[in-house]
PDB file of N, CA and C in Angstrom:
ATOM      1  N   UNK A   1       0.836  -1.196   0.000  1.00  0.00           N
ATOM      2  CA  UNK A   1       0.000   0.000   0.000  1.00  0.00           C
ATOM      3  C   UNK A   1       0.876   1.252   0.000  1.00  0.00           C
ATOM      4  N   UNK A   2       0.633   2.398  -0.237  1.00  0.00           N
ATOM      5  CA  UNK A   2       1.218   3.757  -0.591  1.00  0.00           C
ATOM      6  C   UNK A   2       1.304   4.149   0.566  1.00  0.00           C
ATOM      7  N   UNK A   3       2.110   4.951   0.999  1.00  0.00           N
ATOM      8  CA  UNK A   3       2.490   5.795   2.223  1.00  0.00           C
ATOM      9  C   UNK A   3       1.166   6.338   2.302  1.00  0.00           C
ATOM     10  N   UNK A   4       1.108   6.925   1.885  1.00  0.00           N
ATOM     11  CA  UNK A   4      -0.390   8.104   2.257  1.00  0.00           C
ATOM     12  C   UNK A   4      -1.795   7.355   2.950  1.00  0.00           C
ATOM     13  N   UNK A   5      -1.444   5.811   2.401  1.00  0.00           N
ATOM     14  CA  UNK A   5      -3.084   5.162   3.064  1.00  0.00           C
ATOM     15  C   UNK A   5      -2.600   5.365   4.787  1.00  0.00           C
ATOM     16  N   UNK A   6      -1.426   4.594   5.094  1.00  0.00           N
ATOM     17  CA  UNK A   6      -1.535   5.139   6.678  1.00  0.00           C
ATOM     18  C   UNK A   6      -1.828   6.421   7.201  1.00  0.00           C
ATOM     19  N   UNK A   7      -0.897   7.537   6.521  1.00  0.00           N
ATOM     20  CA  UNK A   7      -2.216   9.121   6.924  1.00  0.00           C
ATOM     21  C   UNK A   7      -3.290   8.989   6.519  1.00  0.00           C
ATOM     22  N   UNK A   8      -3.883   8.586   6.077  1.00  0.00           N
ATOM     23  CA  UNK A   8      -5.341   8.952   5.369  1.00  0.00           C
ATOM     24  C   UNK A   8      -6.015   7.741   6.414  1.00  0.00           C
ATOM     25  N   UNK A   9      -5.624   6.633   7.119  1.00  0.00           N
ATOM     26  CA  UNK A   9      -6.423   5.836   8.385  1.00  0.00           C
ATOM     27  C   UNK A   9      -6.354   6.595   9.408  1.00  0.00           C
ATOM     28  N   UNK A  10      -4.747   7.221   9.637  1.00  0.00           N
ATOM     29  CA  UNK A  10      -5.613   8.198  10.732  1.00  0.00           C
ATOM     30  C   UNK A  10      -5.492   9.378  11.166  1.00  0.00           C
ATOM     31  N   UNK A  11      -6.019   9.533   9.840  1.00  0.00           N
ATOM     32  CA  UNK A  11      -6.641  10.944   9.377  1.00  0.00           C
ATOM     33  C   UNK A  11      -8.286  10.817   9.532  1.00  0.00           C
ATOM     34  N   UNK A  12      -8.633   9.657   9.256  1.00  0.00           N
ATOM     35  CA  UNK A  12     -10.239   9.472   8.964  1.00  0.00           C
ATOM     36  C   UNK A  12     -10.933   9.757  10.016  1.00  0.00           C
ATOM     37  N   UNK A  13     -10.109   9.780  11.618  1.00  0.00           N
ATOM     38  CA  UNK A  13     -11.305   9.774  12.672  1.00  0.00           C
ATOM     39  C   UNK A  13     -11.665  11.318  12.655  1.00  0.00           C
ATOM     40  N   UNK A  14     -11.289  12.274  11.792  1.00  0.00           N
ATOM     41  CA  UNK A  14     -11.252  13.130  11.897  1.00  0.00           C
ATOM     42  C   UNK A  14     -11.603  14.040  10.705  1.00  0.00           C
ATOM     43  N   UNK A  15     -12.129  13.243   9.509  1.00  0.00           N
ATOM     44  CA  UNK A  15     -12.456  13.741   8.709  1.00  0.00           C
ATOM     45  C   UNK A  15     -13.708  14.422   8.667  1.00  0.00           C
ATOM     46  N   UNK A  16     -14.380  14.497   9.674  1.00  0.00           N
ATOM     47  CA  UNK A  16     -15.340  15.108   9.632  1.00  0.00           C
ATOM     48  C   UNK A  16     -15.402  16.763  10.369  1.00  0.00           C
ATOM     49  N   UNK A  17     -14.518  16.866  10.904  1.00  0.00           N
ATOM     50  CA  UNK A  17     -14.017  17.975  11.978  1.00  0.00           C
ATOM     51  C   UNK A  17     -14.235  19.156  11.137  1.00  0.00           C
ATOM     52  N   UNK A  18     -14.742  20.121  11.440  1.00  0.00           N
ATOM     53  CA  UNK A  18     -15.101  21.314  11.105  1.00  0.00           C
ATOM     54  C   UNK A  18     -13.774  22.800  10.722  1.00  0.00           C
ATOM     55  N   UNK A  19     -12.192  21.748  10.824  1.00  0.00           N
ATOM     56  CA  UNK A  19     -11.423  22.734  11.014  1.00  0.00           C
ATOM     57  C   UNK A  19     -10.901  22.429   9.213  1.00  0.00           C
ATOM     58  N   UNK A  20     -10.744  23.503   8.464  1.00  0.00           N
ATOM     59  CA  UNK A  20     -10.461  23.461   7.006  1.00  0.00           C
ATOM     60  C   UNK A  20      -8.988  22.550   6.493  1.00  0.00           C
ATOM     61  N   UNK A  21      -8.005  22.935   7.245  1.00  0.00           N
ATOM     62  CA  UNK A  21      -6.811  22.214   7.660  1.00  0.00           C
ATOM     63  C   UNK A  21      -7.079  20.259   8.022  1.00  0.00           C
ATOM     64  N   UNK A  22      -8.118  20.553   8.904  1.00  0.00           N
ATOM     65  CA  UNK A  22      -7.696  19.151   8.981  1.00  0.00           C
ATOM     66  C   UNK A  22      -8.348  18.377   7.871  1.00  0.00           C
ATOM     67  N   UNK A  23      -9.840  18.887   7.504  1.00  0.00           N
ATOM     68  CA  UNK A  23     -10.171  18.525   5.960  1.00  0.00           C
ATOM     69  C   UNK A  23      -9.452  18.511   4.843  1.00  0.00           C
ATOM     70  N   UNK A  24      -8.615  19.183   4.811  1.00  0.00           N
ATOM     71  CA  UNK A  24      -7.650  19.067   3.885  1.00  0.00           C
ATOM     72  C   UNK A  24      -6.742  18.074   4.099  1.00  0.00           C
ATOM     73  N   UNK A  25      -5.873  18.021   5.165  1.00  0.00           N
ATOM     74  CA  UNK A  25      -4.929  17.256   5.131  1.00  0.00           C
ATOM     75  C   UNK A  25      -5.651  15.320   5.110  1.00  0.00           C
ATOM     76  N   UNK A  26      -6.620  15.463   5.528  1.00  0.00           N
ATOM     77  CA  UNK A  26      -7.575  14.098   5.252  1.00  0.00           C
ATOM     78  C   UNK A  26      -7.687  13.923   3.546  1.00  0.00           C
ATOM     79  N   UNK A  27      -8.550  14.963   2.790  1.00  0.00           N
ATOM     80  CA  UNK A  27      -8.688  14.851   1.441  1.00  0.00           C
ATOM     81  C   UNK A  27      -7.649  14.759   1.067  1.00  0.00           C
ATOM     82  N   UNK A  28      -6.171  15.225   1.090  1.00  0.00           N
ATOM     83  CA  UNK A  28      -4.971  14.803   0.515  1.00  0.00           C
ATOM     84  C   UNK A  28      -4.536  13.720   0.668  1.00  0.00           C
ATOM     85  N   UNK A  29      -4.681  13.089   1.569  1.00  0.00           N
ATOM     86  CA  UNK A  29      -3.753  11.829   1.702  1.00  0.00           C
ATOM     87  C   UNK A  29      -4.462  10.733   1.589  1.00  0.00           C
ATOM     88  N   UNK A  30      -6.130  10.890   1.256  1.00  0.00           N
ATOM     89  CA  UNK A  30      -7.178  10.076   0.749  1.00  0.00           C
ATOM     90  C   UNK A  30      -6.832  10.060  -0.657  1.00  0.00           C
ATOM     91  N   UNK A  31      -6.762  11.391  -1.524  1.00  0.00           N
ATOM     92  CA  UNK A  31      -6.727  11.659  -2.934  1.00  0.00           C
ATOM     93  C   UNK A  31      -5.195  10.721  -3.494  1.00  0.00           C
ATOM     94  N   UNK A  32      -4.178  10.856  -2.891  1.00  0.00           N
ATOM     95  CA  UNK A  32      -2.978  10.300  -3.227  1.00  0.00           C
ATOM     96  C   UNK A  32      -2.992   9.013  -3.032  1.00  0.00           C
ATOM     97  N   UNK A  33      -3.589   8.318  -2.091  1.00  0.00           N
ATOM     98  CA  UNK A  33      -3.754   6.771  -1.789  1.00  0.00           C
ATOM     99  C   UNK A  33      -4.377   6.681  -3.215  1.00  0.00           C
ATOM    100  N   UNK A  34      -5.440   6.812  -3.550  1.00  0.00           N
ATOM    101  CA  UNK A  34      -6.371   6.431  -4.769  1.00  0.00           C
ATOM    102  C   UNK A  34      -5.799   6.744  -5.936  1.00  0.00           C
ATOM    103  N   UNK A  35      -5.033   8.200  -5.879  1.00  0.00           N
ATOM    104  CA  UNK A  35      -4.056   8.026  -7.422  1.00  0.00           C
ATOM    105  C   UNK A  35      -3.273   7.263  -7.103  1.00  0.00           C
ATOM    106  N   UNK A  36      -2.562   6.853  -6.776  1.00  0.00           N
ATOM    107  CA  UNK A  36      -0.870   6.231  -6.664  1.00  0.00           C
ATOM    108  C   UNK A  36      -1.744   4.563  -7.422  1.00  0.00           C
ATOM    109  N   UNK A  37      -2.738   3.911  -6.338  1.00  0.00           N
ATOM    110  CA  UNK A  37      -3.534   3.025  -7.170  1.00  0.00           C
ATOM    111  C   UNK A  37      -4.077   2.816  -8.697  1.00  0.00           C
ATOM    112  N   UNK A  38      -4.866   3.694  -8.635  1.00  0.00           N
ATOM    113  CA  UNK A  38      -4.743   4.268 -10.434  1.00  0.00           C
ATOM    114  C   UNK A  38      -4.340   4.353 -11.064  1.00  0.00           C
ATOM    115  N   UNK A  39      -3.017   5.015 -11.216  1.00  0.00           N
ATOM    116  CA  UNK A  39      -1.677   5.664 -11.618  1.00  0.00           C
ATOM    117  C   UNK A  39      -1.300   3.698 -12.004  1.00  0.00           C
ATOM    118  N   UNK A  40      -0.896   2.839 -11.007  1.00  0.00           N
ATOM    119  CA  UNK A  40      -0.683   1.613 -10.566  1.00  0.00           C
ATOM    120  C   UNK A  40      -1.243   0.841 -11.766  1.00  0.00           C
ATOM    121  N   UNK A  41      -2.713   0.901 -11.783  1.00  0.00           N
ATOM    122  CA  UNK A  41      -3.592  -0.035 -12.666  1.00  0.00           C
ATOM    123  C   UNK A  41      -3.664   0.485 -14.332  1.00  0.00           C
ATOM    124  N   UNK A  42      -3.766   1.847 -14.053  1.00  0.00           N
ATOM    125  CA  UNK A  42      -3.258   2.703 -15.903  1.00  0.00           C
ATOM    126  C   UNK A  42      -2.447   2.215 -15.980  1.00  0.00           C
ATOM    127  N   UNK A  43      -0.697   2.046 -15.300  1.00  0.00           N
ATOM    128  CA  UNK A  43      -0.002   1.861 -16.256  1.00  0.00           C
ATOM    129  C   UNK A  43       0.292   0.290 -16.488  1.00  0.00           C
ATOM    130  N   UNK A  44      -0.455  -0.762 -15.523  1.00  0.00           N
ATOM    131  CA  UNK A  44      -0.381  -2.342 -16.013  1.00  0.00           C
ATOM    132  C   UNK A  44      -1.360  -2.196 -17.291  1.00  0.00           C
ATOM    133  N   UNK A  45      -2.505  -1.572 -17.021  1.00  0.00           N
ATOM    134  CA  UNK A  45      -3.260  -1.663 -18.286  1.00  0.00           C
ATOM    135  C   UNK A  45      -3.078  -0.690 -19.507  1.00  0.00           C
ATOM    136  N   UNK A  46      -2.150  -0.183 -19.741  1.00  0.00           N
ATOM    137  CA  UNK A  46      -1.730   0.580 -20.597  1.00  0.00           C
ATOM    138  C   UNK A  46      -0.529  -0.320 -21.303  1.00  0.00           C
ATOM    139  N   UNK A  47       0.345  -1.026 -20.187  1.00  0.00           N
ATOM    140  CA  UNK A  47       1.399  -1.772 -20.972  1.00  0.00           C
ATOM    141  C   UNK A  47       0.819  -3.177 -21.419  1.00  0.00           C
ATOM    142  N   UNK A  48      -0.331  -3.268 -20.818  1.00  0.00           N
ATOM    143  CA  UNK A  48      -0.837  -5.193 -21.633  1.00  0.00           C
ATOM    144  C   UNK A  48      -1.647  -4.294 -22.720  1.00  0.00           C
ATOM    145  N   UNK A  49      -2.300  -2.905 -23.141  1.00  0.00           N
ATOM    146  CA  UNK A  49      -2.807  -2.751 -24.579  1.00  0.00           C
ATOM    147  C   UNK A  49      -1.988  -2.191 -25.476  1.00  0.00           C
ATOM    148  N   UNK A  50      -0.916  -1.425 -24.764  1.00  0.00           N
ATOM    149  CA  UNK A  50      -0.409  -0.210 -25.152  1.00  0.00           C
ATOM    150  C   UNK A  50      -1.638   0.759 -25.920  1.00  0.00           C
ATOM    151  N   UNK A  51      -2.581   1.221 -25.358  1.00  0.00           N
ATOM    152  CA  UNK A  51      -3.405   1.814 -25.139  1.00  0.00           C
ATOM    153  C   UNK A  51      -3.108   3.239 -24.199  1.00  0.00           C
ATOM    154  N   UNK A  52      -3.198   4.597 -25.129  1.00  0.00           N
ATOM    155  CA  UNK A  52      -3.106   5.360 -23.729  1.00  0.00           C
ATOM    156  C   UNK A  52      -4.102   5.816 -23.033  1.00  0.00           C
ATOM    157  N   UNK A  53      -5.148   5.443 -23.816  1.00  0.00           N
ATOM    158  CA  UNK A  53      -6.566   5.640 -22.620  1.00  0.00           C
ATOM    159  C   UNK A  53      -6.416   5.571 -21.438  1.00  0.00           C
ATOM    160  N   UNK A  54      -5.929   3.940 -20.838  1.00  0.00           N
ATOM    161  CA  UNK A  54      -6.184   4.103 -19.484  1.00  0.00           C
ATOM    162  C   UNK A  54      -5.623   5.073 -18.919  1.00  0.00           C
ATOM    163  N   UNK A  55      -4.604   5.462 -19.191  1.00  0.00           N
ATOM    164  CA  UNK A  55      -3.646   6.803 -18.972  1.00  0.00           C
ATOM    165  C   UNK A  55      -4.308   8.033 -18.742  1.00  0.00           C
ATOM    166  N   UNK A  56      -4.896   8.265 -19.286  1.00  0.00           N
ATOM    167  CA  UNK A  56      -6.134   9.380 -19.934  1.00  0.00           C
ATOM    168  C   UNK A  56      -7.126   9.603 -18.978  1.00  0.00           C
ATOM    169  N   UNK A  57      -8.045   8.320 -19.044  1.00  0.00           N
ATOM    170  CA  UNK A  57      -8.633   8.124 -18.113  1.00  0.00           C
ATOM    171  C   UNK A  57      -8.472   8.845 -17.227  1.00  0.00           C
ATOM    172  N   UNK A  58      -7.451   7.791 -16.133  1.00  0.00           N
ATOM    173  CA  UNK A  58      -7.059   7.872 -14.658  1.00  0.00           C
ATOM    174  C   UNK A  58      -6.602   9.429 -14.151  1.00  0.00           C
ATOM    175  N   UNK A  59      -5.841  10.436 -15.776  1.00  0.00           N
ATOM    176  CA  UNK A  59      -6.129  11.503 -15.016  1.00  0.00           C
ATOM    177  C   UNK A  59      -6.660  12.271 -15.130  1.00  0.00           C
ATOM    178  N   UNK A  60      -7.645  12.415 -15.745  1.00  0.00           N
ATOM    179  CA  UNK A  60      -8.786  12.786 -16.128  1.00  0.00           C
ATOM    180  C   UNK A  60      -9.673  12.827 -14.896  1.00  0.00           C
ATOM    181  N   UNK A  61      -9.482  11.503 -14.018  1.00  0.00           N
ATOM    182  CA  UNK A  61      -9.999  11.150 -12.997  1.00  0.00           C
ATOM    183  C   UNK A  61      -9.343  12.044 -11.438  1.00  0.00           C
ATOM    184  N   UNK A  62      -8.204  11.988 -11.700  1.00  0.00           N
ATOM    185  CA  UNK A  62      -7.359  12.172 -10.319  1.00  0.00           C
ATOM    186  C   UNK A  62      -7.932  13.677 -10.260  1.00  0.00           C
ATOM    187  N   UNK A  63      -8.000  14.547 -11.548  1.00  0.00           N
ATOM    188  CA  UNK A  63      -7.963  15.994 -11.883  1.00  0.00           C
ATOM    189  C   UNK A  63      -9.626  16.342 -11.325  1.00  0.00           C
ATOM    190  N   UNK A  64     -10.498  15.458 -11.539  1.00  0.00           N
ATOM    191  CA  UNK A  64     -12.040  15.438 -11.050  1.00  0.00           C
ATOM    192  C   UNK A  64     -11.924  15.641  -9.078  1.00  0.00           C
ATOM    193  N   UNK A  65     -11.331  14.379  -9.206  1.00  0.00           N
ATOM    194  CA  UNK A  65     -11.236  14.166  -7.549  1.00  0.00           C
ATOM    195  C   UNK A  65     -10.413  15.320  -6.769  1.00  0.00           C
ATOM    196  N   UNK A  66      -9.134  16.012  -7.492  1.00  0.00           N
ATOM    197  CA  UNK A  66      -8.665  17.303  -6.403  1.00  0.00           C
ATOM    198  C   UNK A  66      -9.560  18.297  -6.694  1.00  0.00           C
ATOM    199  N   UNK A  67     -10.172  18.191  -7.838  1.00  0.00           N
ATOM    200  CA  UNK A  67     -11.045  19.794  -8.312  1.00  0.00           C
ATOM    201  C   UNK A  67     -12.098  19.564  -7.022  1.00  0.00           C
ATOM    202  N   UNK A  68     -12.518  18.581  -6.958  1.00  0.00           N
ATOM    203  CA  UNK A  68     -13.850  18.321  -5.840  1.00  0.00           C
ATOM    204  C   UNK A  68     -13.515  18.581  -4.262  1.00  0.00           C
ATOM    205  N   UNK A  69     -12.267  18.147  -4.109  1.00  0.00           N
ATOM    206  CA  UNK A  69     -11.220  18.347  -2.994  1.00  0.00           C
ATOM    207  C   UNK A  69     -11.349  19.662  -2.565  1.00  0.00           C
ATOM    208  N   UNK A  70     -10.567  20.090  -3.810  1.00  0.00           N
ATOM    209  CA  UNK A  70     -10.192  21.898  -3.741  1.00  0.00           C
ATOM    210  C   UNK A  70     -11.788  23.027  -3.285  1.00  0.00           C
ATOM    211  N   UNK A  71     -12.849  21.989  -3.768  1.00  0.00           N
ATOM    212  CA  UNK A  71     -14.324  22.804  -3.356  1.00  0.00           C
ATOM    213  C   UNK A  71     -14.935  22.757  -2.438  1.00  0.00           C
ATOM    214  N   UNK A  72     -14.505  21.421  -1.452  1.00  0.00           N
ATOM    215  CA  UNK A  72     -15.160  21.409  -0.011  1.00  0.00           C
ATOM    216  C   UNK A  72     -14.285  21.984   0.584  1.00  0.00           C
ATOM    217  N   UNK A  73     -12.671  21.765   0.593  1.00  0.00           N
ATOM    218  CA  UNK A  73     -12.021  22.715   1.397  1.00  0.00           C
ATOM    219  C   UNK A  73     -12.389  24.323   0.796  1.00  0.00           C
ATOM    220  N   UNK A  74     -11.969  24.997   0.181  1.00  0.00           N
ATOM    221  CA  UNK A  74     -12.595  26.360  -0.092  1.00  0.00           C
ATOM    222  C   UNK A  74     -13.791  26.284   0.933  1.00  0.00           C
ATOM    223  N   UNK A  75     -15.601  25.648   0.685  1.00  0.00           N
ATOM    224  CA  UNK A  75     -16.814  25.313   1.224  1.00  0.00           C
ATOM    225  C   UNK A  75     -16.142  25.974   2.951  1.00  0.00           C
ATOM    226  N   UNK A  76     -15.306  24.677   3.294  1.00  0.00           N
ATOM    227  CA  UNK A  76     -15.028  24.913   5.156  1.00  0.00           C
ATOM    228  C   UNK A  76     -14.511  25.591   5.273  1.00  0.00           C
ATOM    229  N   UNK A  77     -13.140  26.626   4.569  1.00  0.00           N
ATOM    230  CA  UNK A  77     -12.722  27.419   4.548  1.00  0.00           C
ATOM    231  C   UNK A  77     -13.593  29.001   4.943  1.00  0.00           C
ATOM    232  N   UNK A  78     -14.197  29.204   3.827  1.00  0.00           N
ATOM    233  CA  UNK A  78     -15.106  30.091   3.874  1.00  0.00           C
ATOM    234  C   UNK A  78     -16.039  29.891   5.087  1.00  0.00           C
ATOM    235  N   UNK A  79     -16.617  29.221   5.323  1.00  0.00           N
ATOM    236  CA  UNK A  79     -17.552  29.089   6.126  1.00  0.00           C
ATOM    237  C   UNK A  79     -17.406  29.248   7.875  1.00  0.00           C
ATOM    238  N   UNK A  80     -15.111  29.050   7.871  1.00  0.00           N
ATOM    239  CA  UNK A  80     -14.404  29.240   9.281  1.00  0.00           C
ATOM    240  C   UNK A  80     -14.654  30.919   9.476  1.00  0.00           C
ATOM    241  N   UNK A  81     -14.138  31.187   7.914  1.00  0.00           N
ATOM    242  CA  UNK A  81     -14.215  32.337   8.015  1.00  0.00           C
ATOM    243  C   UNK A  81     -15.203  33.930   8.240  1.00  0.00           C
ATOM    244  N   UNK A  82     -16.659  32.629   7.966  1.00  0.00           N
ATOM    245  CA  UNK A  82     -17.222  33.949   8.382  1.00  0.00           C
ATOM    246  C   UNK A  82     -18.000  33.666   9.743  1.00  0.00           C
ATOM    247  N   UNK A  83     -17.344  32.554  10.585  1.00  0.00           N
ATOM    248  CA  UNK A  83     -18.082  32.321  11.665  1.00  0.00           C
ATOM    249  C   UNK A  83     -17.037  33.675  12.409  1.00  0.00           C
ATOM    250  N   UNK A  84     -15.903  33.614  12.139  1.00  0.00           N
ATOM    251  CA  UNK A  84     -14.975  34.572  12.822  1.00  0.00           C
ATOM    252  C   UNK A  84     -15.003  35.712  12.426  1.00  0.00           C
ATOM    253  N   UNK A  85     -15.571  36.060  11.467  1.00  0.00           N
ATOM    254  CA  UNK A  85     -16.323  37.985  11.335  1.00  0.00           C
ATOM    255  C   UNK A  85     -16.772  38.735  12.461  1.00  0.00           C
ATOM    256  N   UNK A  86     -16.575  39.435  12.524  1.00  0.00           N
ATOM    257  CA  UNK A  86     -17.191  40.198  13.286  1.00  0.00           C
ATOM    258  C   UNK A  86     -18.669  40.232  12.924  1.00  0.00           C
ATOM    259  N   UNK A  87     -19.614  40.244  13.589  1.00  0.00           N
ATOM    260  CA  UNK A  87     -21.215  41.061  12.790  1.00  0.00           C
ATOM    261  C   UNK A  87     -21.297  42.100  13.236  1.00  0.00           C
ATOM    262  N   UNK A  88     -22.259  42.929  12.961  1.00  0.00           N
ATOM    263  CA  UNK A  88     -22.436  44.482  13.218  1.00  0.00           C
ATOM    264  C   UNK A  88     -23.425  44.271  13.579  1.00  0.00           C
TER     265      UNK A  88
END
């Protein structure tokens, strides 16, 4: 298994935590476990077709999964931030 699955186990008790940081550092080391896998299976199945789809694919895929990443953190981000506003 990839370095990152052990952060990303325990990272998980905590993936739900309301602090943007720690959501992040959870979604990263979740996102890298699953590419490094991918990455893994594109390129066995790229060298038994020589096909670069699977290639394609997978990052096509990885690029979906940080874009989605990058929008819940922003989401908690923003949302730290305006609990700590001042109101008038």
């Amino acid at each position: 298994m990839p370095p990152n699955f052990g952060c990303a186990l325990m990272l998980a008790r905590w993936r739900h935590a309301a602090g943007s940081l720690t959501r992040a550092a959870f979604l990263s080391a979740r996102n890298d476990t699953i590419a490094d896998v991918a990455i893994i299976a594109a390129g066995l199945l790229t060298a038994a077709t020589g096909s670069p789809w699977p290639d394609l694919v997978v990052g096509l895929g990885i690029f979906a999964m940080n874009l989605g990443a990058a929008r819940e953190i922003w989401e908690a981000a923003h949302r730290e931030y305006r609990s700590l506003a001042p109101h008038p």
